[in-house]
C-alpha atoms as a PDB file:
ATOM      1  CA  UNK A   1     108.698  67.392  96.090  1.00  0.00           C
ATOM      2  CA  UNK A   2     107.083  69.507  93.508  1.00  0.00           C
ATOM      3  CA  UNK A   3     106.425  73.361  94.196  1.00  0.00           C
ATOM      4  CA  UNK A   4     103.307  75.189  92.952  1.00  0.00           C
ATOM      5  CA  UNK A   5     103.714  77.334  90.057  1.00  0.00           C
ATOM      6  CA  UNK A   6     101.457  80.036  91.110  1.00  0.00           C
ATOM      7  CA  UNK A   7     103.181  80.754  94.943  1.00  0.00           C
ATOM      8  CA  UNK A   8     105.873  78.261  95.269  1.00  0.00           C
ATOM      9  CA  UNK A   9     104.116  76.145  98.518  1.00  0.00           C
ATOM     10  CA  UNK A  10     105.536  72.646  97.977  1.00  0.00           C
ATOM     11  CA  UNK A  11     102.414  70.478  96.515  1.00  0.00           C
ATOM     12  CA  UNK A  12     100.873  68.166  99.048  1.00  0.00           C
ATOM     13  CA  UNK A  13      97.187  65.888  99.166  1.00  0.00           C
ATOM     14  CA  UNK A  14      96.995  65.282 102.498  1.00  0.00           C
ATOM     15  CA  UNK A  15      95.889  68.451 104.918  1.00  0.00           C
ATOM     16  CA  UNK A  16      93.158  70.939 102.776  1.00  0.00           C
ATOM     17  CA  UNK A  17      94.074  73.553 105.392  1.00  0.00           C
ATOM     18  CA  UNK A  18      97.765  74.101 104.769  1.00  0.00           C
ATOM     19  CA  UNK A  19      99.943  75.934 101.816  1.00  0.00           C
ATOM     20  CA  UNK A  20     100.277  74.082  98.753  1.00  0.00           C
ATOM     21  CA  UNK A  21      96.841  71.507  98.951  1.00  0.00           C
ATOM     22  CA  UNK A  22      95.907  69.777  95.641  1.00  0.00           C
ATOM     23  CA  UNK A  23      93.685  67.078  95.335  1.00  0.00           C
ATOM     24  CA  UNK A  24      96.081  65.715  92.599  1.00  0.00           C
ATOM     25  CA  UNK A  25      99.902  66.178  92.863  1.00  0.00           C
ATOM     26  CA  UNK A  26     100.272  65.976  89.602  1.00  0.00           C
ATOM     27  CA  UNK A  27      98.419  69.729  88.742  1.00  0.00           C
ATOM     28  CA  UNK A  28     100.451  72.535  88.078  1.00  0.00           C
ATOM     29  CA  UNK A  29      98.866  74.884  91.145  1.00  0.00           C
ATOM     30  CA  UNK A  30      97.872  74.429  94.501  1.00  0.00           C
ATOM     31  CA  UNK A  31      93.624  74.782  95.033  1.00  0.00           C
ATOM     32  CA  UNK A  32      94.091  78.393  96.744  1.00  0.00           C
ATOM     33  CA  UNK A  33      96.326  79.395  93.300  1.00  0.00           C
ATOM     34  CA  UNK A  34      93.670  77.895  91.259  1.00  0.00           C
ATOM     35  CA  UNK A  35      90.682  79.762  92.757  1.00  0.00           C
ATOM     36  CA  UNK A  36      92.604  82.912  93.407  1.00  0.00           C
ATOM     37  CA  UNK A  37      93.389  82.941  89.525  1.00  0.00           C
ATOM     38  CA  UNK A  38      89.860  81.349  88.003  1.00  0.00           C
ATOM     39  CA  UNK A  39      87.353  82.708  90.516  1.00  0.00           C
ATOM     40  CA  UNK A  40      89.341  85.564  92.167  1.00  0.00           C
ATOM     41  CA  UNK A  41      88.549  83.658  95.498  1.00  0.00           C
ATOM     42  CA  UNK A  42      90.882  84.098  97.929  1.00  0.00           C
ATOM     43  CA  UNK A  43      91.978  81.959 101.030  1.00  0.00           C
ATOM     44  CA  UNK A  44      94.432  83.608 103.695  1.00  0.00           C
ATOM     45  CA  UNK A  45      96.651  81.674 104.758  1.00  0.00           C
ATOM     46  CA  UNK A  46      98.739  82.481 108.496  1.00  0.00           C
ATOM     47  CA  UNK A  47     101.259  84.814 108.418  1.00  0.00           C
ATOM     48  CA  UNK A  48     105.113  83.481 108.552  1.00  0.00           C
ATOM     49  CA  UNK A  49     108.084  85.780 109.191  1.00  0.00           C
ATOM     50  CA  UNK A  50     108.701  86.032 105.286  1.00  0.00           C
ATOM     51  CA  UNK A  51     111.918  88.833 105.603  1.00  0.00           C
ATOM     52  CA  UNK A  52     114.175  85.918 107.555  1.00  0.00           C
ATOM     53  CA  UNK A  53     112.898  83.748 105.187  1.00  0.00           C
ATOM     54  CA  UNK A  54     113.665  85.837 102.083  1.00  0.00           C
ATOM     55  CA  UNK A  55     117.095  86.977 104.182  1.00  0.00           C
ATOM     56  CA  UNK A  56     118.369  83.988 104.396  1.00  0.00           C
ATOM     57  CA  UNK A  57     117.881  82.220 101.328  1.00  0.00           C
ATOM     58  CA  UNK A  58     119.777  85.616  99.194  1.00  0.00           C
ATOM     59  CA  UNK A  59     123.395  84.790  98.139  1.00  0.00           C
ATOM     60  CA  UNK A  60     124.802  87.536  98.979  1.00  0.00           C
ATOM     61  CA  UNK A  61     126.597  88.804  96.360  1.00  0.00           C
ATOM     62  CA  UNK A  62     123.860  88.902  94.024  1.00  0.00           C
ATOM     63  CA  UNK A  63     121.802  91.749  92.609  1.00  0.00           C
ATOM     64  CA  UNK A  64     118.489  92.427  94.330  1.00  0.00           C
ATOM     65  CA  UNK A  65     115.579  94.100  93.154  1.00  0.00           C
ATOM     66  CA  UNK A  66     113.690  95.938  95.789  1.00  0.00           C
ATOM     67  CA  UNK A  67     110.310  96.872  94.435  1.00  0.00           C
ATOM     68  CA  UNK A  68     108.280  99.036  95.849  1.00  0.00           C
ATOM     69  CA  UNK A  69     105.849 101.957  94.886  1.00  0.00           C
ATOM     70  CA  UNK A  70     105.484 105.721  95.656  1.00  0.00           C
ATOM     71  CA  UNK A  71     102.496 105.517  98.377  1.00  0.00           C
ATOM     72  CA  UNK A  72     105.023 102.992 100.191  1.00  0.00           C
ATOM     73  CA  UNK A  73     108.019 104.380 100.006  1.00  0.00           C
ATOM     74  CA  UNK A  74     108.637 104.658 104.238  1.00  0.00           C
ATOM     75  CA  UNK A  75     109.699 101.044 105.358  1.00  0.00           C
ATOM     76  CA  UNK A  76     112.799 100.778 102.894  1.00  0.00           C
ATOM     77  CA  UNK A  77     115.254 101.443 105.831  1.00  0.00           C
ATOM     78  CA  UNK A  78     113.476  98.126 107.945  1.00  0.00           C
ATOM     79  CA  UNK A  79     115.191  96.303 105.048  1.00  0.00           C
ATOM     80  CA  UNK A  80     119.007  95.137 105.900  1.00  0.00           C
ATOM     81  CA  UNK A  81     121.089  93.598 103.058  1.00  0.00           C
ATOM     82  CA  UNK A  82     124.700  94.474 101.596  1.00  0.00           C
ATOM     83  CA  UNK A  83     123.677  93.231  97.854  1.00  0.00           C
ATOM     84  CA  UNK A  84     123.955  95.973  95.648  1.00  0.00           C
ATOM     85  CA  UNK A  85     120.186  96.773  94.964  1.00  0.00           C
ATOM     86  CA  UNK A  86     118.056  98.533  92.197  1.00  0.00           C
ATOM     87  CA  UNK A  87     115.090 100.575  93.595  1.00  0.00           C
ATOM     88  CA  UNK A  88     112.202  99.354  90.923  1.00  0.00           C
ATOM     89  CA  UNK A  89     109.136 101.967  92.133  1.00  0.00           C
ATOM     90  CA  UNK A  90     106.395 100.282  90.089  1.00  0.00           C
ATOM     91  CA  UNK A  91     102.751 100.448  89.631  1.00  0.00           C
ATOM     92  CA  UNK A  92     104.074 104.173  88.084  1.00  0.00           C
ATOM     93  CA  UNK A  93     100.399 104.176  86.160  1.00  0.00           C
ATOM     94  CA  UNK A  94      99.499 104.973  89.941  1.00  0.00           C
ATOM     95  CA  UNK A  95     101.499 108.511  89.942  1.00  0.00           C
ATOM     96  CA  UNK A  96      99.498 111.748  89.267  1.00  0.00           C
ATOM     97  CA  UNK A  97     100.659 113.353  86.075  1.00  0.00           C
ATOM     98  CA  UNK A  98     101.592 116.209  87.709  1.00  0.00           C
ATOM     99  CA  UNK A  99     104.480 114.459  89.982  1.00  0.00           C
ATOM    100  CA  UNK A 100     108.017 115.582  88.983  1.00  0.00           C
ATOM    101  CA  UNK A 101     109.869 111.684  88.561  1.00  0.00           C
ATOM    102  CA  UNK A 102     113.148 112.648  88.751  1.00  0.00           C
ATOM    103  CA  UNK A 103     112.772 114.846  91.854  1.00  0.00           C
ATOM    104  CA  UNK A 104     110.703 112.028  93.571  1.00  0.00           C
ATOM    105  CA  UNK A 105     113.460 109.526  92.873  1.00  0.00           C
ATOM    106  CA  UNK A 106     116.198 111.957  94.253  1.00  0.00           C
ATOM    107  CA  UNK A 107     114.001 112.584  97.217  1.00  0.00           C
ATOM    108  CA  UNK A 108     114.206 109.066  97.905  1.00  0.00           C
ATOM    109  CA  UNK A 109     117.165 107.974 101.129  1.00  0.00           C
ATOM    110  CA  UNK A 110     117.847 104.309 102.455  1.00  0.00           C
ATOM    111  CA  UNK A 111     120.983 102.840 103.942  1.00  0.00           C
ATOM    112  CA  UNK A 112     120.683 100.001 101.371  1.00  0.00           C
ATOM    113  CA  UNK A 113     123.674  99.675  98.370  1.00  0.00           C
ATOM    114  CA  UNK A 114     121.359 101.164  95.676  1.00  0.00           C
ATOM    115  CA  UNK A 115     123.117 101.094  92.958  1.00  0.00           C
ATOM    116  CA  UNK A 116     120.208 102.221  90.800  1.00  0.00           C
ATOM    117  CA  UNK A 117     116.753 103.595  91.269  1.00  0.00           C
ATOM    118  CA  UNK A 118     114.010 103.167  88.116  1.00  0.00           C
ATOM    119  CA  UNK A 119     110.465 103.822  87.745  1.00  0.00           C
ATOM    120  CA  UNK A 120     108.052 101.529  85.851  1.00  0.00           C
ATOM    121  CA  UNK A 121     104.687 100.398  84.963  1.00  0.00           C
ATOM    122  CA  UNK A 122     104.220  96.469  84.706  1.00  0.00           C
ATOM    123  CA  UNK A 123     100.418  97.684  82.954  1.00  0.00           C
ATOM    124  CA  UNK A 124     101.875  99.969  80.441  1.00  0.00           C
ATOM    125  CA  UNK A 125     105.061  98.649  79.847  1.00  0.00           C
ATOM    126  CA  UNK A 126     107.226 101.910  80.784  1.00  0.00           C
ATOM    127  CA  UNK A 127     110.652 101.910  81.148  1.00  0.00           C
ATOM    128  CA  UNK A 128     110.798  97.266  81.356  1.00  0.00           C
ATOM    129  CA  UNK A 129     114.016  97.676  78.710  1.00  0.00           C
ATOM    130  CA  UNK A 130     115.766 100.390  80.322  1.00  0.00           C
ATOM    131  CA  UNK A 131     114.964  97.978  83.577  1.00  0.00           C
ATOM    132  CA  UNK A 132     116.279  95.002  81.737  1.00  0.00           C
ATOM    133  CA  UNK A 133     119.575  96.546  80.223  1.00  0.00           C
ATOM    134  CA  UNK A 134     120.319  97.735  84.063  1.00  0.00           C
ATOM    135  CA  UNK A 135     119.949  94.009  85.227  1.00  0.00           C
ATOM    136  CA  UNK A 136     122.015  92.491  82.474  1.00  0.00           C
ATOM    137  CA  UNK A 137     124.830  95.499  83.305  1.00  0.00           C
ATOM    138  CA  UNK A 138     124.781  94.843  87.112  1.00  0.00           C
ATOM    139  CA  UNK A 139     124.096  91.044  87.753  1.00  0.00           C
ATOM    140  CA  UNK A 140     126.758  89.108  89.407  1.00  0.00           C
ATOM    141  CA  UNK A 141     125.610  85.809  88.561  1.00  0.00           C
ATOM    142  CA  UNK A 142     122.402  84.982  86.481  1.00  0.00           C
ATOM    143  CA  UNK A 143     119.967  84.578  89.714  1.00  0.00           C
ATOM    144  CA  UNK A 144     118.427  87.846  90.044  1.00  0.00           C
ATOM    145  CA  UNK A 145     116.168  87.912  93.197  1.00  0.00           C
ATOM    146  CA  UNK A 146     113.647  90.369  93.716  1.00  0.00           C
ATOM    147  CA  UNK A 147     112.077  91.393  96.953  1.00  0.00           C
ATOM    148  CA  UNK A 148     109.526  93.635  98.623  1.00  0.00           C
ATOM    149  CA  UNK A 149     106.785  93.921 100.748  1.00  0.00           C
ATOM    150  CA  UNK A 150     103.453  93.032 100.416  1.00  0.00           C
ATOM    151  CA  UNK A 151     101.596  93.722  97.332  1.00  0.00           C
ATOM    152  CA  UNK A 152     104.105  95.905  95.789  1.00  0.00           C
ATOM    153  CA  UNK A 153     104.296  94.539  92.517  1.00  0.00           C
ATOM    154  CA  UNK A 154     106.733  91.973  92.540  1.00  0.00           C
ATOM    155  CA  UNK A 155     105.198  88.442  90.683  1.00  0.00           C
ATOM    156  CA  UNK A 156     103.904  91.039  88.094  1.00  0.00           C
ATOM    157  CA  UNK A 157     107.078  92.350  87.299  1.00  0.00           C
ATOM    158  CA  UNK A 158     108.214  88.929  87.102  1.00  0.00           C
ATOM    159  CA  UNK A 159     105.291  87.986  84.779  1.00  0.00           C
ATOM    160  CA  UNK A 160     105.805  90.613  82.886  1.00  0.00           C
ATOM    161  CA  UNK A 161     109.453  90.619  82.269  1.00  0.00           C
ATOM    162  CA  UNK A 162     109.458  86.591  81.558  1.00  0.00           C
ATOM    163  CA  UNK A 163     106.272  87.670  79.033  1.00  0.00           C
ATOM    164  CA  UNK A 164     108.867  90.304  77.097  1.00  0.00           C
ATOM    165  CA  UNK A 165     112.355  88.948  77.142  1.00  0.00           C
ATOM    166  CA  UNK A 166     111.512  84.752  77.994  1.00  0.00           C
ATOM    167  CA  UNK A 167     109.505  81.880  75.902  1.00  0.00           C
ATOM    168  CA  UNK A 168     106.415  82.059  77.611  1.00  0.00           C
ATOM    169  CA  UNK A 169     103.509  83.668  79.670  1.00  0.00           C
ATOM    170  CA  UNK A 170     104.271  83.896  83.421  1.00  0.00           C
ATOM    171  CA  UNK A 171     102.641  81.276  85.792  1.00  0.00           C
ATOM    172  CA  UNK A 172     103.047  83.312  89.185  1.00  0.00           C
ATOM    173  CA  UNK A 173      99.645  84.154  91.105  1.00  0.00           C
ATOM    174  CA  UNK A 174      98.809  87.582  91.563  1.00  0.00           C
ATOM    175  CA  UNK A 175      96.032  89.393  93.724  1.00  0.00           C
ATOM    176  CA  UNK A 176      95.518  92.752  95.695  1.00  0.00           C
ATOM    177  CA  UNK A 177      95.717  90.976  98.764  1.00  0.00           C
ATOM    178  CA  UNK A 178      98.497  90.148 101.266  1.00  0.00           C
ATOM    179  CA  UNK A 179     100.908  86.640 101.193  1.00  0.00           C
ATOM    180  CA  UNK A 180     100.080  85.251  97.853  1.00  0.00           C
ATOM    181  CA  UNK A 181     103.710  84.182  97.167  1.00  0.00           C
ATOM    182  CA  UNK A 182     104.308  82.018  99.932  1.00  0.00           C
ATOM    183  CA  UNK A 183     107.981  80.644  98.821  1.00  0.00           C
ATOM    184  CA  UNK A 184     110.434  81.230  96.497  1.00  0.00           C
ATOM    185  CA  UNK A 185     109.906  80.900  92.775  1.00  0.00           C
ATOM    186  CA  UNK A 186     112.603  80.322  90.597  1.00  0.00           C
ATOM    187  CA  UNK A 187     111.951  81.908  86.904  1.00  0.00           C
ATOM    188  CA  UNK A 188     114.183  81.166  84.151  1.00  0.00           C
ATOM    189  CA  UNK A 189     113.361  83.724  81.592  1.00  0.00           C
ATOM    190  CA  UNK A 190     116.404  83.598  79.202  1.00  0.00           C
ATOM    191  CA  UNK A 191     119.824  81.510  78.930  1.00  0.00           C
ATOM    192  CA  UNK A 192     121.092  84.711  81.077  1.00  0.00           C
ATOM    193  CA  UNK A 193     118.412  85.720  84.112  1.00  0.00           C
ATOM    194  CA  UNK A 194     117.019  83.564  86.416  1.00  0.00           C
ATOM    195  CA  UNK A 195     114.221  85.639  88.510  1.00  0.00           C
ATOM    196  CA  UNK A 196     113.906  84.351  91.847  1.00  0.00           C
ATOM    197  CA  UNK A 197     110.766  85.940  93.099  1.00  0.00           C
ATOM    198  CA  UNK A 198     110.187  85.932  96.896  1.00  0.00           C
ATOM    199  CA  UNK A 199     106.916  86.012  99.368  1.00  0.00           C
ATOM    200  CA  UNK A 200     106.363  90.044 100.451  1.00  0.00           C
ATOM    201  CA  UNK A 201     107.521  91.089 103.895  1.00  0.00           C
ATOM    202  CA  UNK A 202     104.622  91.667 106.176  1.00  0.00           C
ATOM    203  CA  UNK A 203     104.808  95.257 107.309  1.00  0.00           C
ATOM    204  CA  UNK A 204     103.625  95.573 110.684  1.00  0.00           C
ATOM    205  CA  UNK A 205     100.882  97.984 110.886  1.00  0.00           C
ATOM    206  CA  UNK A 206      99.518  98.064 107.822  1.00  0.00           C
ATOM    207  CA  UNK A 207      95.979  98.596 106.980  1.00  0.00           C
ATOM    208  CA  UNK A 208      96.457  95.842 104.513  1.00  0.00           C
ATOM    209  CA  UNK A 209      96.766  93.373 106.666  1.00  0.00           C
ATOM    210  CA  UNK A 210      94.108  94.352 108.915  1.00  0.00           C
ATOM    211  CA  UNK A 211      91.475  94.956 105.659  1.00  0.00           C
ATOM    212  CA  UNK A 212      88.731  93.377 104.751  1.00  0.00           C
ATOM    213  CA  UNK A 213      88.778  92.329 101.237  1.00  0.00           C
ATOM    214  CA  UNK A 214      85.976  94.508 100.367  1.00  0.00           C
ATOM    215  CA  UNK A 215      88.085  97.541 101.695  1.00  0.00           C
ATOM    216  CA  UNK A 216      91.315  96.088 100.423  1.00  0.00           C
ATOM    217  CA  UNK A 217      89.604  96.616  96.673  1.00  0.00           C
ATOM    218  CA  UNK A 218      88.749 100.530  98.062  1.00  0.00           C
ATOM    219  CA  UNK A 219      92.700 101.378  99.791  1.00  0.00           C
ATOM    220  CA  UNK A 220      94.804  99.720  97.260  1.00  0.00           C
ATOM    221  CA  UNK A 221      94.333 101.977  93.669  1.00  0.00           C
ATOM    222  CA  UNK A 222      94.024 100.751  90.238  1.00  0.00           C
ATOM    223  CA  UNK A 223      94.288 103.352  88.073  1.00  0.00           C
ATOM    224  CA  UNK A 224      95.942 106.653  88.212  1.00  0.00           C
ATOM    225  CA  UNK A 225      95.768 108.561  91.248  1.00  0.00           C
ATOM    226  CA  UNK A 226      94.326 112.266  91.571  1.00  0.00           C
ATOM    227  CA  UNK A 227      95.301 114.034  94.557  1.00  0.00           C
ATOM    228  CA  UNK A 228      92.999 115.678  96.562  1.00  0.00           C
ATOM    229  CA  UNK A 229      93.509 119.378  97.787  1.00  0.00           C
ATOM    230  CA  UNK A 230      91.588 120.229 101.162  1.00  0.00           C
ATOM    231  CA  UNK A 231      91.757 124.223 102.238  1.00  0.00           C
ATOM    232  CA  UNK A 232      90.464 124.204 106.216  1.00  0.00           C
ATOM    233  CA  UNK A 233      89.721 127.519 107.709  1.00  0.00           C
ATOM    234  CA  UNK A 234      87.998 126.323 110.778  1.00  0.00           C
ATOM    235  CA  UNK A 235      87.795 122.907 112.868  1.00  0.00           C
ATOM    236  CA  UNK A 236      86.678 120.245 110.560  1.00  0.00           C
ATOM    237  CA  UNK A 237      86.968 116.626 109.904  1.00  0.00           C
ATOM    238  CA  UNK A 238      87.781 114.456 107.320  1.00  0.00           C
ATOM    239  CA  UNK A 239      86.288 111.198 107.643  1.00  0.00           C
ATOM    240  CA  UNK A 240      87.721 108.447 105.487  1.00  0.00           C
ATOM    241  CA  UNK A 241      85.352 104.930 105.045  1.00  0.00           C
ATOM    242  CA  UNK A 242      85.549 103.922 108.562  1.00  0.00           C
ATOM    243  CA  UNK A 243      88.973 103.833 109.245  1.00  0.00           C
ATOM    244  CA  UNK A 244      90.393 106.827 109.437  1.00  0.00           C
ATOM    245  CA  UNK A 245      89.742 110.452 110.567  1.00  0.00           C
ATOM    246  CA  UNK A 246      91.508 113.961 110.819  1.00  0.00           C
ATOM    247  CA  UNK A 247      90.646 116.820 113.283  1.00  0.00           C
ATOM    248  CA  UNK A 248      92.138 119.848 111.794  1.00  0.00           C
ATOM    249  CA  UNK A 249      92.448 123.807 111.975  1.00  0.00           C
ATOM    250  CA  UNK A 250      93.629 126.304 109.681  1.00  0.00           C
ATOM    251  CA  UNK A 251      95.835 124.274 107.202  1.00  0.00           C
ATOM    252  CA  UNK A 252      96.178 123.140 103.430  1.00  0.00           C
ATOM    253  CA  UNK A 253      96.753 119.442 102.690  1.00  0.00           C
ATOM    254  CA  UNK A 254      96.761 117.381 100.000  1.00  0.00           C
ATOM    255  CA  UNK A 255      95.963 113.643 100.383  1.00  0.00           C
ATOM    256  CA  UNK A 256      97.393 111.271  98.204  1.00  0.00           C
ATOM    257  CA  UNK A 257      95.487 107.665  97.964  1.00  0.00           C
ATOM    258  CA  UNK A 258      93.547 105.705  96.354  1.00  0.00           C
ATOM    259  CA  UNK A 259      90.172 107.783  95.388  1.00  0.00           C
ATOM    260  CA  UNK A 260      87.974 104.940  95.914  1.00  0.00           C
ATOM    261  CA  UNK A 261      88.297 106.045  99.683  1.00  0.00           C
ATOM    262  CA  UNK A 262      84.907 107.751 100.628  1.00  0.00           C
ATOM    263  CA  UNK A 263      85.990 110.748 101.919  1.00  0.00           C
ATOM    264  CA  UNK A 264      83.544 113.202 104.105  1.00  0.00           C
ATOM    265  CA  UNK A 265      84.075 116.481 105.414  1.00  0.00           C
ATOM    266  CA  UNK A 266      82.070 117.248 108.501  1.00  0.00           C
ATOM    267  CA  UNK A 267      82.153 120.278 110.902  1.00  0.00           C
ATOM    268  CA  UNK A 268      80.949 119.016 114.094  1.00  0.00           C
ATOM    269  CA  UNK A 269      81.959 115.383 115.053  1.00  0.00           C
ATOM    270  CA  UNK A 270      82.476 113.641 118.279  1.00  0.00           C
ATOM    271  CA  UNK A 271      84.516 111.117 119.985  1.00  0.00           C
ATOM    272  CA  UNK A 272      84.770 107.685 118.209  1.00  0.00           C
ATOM    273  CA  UNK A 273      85.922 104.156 118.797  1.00  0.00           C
ATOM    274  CA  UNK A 274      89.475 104.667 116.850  1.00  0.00           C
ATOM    275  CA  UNK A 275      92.359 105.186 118.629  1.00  0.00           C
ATOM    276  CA  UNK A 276      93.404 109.152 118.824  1.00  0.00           C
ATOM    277  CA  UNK A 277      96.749 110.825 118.274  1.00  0.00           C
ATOM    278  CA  UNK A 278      97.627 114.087 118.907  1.00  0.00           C
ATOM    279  CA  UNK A 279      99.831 115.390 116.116  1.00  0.00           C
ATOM    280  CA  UNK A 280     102.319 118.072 115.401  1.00  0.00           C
ATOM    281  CA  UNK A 281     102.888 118.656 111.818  1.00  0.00           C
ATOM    282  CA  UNK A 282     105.549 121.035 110.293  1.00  0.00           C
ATOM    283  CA  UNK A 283     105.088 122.628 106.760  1.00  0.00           C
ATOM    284  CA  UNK A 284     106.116 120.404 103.952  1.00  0.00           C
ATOM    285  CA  UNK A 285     105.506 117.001 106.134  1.00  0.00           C
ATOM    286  CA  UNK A 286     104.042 114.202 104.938  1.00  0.00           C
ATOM    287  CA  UNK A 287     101.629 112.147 107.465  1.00  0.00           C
ATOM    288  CA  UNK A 288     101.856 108.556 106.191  1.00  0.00           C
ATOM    289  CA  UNK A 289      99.668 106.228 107.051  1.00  0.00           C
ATOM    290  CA  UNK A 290     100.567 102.318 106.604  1.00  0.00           C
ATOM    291  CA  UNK A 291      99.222 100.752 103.573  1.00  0.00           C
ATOM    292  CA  UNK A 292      96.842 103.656 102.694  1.00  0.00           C
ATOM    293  CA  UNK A 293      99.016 106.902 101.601  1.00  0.00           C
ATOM    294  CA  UNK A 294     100.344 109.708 102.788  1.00  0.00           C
ATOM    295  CA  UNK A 295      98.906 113.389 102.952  1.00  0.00           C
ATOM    296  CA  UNK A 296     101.006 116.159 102.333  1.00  0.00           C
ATOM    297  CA  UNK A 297     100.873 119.351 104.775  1.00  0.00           C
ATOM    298  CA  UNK A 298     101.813 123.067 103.209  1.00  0.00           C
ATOM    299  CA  UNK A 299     100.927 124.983 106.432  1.00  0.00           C
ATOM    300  CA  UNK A 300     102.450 123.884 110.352  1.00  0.00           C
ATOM    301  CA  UNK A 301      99.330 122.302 111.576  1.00  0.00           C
ATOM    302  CA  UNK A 302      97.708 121.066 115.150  1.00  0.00           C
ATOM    303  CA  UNK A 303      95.848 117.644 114.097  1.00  0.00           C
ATOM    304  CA  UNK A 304      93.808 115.046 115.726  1.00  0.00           C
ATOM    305  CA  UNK A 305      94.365 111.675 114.054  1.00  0.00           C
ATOM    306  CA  UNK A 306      91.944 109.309 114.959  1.00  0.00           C
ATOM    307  CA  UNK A 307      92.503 105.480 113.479  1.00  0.00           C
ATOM    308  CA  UNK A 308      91.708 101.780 113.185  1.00  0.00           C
ATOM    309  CA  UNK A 309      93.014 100.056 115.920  1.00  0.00           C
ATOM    310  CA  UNK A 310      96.878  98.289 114.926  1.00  0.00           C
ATOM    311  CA  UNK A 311      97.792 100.401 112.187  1.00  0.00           C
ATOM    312  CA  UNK A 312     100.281 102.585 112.173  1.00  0.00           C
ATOM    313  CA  UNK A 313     101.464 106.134 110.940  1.00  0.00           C
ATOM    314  CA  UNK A 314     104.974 108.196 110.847  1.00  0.00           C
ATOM    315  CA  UNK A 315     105.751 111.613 109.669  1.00  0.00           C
ATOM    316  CA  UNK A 316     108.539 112.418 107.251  1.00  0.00           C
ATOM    317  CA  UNK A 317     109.583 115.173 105.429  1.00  0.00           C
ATOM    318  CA  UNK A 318     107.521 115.521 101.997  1.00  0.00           C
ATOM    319  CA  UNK A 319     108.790 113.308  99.037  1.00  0.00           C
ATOM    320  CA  UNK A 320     106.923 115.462  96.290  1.00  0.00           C
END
């Protein structure tokens, strides 16, 4: 059996509903790879428990890269393998200017063997050599696998890096929305990496995976990110698009997300149909909220955290 090029969903003619449909075996991509790339028209497909998957098709000795990127930087910990690891935080076109790199990077704890962390932009091309030199210095073997959750950058990198230092143009599919690699790929780039790239974990309680795409295009950022300062004197509320809202008193924050997000400040607001936290927040926390960003906190704060039903926040101490 032949895989698809684009996500790695073993080619079949017979059911139009399932992974890897083509009306002719003999194409390169499955029909949901070829509209996602031509027409930007995307099917979803049912979600599959990709981390057992991914877990157990890793050899265990060889070198991982665990992409991820600085608005997602909470769920690395969920993540259990003993390969040594390099921390790739990509999409680093994303990061205000005014973010100090090597103090986010230090600021950055898992339990995982990193043996290495790196920040770089697929888009811009920052810092793929200094990446590639690590990989050649730290492989075991030439497979190479590279992991992450959801739309975290992962089949770009690989693109990208098969586009610099391989023969060719990558073939992967890539999109802003959730389980477009749906198997593993195997990438030859060069007589001494093989890329194995690998379907992103779904990360319970993310707004991505509750999104529509319309506010998929709106959370998920595409250029560089400006932070957004917020001084509250008196109960207010900060109402973002319709998913999110804060109650809050007396405090400074400083929300860092995509600025597509509609953002309204209002001063007298009632009870709504999200679901409402009560929240405690020390000075220097970070409220995160799953698949969106995180807002920073400079004062000790009482807040009222109202949000979309299934998605999920955590508070950590701040990263920047």
């Amino acid at each position: 059996m032949i895989r698809c090029a684009g996500c790695g969903a073993f080619l079949q003619n017979e059911d139009v509903l399932k992974e890897g449909y083509t009306s002719n075996l003999n194409n390169k991509f499955c029909e949901r790879c070829f509209n996602i790339k031509n027409y930007n028209k995307y099917i979803k497909m049912p979600n599959r428990d990709y981390y057992s998957l991914v877990k157990k098709s890793i050899n265990k000795k060889d070198l991982v890269l665990l992409v991820t990127d600085f608005l997602n930087l909470y769920n690395l910990d969920e993540i259990q393998l003993d390969n040594p690891v390099i921390l790739v935080i990509t999409k680093t076109d994303l990061l205000p200017r005014g973010v100090n790199r090597e103090k986010l990077l230090n600021n950055i704890k898992c339990k995982l063997n990193v043996i290495n962390k790196i920040m770089v932009s697929s888009k811009n091309n920052y810092n793929l050599d200094v990446l590639y030199d690590k990989i050649l210095k730290n492989k075991k073997s030439n497979n190479v696998y590279v992991i992450g959750y959801t739309n975290a950058g992962k089949s770009t990198l690989v693109n990208k890096i098969l586009k610099n230092y391989g023969c060719s143009n990558g073939d992967i599919t890539v999109s802003n929305l959730p389980s477009t690699t749906l198997d593993l790929i195997n990438v030859k780039v060069n007589d001494d990496i093989n890329l194995i790239d690998t379907p992103g974990f779904l990360d319970n309680g993310s707004m991505v995976l509750e999104a529509s795409k319309d506010i998929l295009k709106k959370i998920i950022p595409n250029k560089e990110i400006r932070p957004i300062s917020y001084q509250i004197k008196h109960w207010q509320s900060l109402i973002f698009e319709d998913f999110m809202r804060l109650d809050l008193d007396d405090t400074n924050i400083i929300c860092y997300i995509s600025n597509n997000i509609n953002i309204r400040r209002v001063y007298k607001n009632k009870s709504c149909e999200l679901k409402k936290y009560e929240l405690h927040i020390e000075k220097n926390q970070d409220l995160v909220i799953k698949g969106i960003g995180f807002i920073t906190f400079k004062k000790d704060s009482k807040v009222t955290l109202w949000l979309k039903e299934n998605v999920k926040y955590l508070i950590r101490n701040s990263v920047i």
